[in-house]
Protein backbone atom coordinates (compact mmCIF):
# COMPACT_ATOMS: atom_id res chain seq x y z
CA UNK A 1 -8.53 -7.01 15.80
CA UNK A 2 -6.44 -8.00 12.99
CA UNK A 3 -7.87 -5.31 10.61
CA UNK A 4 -7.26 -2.88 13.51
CA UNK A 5 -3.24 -3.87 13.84
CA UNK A 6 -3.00 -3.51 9.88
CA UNK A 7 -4.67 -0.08 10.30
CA UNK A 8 -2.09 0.94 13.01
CA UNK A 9 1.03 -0.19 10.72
CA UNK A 10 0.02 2.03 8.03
CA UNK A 11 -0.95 4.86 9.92
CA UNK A 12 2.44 4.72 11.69
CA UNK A 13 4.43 5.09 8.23
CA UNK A 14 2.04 5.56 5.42
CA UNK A 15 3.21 1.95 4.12
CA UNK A 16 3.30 -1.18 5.24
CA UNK A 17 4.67 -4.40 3.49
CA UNK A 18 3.23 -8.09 3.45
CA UNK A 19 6.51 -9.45 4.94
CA UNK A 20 6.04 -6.92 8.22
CA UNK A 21 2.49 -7.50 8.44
CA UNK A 22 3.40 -11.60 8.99
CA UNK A 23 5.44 -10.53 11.42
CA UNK A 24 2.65 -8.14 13.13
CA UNK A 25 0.02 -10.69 12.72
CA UNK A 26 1.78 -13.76 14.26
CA UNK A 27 0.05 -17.26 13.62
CA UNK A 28 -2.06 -15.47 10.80
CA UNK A 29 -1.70 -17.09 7.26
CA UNK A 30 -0.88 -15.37 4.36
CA UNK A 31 -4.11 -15.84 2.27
CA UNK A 32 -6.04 -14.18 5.74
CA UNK A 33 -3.92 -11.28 5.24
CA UNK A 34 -4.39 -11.09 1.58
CA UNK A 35 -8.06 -11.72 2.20
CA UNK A 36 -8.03 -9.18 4.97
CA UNK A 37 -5.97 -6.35 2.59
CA UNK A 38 -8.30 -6.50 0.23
CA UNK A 39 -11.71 -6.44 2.20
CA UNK A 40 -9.95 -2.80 3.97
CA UNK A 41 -9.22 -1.55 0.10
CA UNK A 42 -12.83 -2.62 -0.66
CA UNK A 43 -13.92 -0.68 2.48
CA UNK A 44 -11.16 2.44 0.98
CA UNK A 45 -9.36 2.10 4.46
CA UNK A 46 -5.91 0.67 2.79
CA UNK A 47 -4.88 1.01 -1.08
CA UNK A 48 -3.40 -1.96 -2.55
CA UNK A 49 0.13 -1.50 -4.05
CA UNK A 50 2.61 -4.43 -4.79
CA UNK A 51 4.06 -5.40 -2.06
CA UNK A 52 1.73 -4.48 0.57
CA UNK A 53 -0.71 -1.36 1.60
CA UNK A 54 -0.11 2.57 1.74
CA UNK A 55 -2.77 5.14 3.79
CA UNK A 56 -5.59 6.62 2.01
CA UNK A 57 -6.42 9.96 2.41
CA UNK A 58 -9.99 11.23 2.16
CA UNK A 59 -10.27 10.77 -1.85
CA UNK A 60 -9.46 7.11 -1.05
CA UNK A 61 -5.80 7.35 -3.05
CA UNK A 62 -2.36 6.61 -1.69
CA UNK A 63 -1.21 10.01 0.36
CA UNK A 64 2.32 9.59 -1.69
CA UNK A 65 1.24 9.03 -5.02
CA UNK A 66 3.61 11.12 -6.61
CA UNK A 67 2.43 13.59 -9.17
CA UNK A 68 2.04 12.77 -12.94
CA UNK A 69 4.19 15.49 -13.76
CA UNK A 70 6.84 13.96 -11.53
CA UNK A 71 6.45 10.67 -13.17
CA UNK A 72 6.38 11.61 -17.07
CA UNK A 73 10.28 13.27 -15.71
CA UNK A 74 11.69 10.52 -13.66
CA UNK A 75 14.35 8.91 -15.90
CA UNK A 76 13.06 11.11 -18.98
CA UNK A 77 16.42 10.31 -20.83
CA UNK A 78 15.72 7.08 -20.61
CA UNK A 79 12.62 6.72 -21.65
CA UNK A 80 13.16 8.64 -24.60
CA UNK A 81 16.10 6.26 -25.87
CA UNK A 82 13.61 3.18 -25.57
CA UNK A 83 10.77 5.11 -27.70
């Protein structure tokens, strides 16, 4: 049941954070939740990220990683001044 509400959260926005699944999972204690997270991510239904969980598509990765390409730009300028 409680595997199946976490499973509904992220489906419904890709991500879902700790702090909304307390709230979804009422009475349910944080270290069941963390236990819970990563027995799905062990099982390649959720991925891990701080903060909470994101989908997985069918390669078992987040569905919004955002391209390496993408990454090696964001804040280039700055990245170059702390090299």
């Amino acid at each position: 049941m409680r595997h199946q509400k976490i499973i509904e959260a992220v489906e419904s926005s890709n991500f879902v954070s700790f702090t909304d699944l307390r709230d979804i999972l009422e009475g349910v204690s944080d270290s069941t939740i963390k236990r819970d997270l990563r027995a799905m991510a062990a099982k390649g239904q959720v991925k891990l990220v701080r903060g909470g969980a994101v989908k997985c598509n069918a390669g078992n990765t987040a569905s919004f990683d955002v391209p390496i390409d993408t990454k090696f730009m964001t804040y280039a300028e700055e990245k170059k001044r702390i090299l």
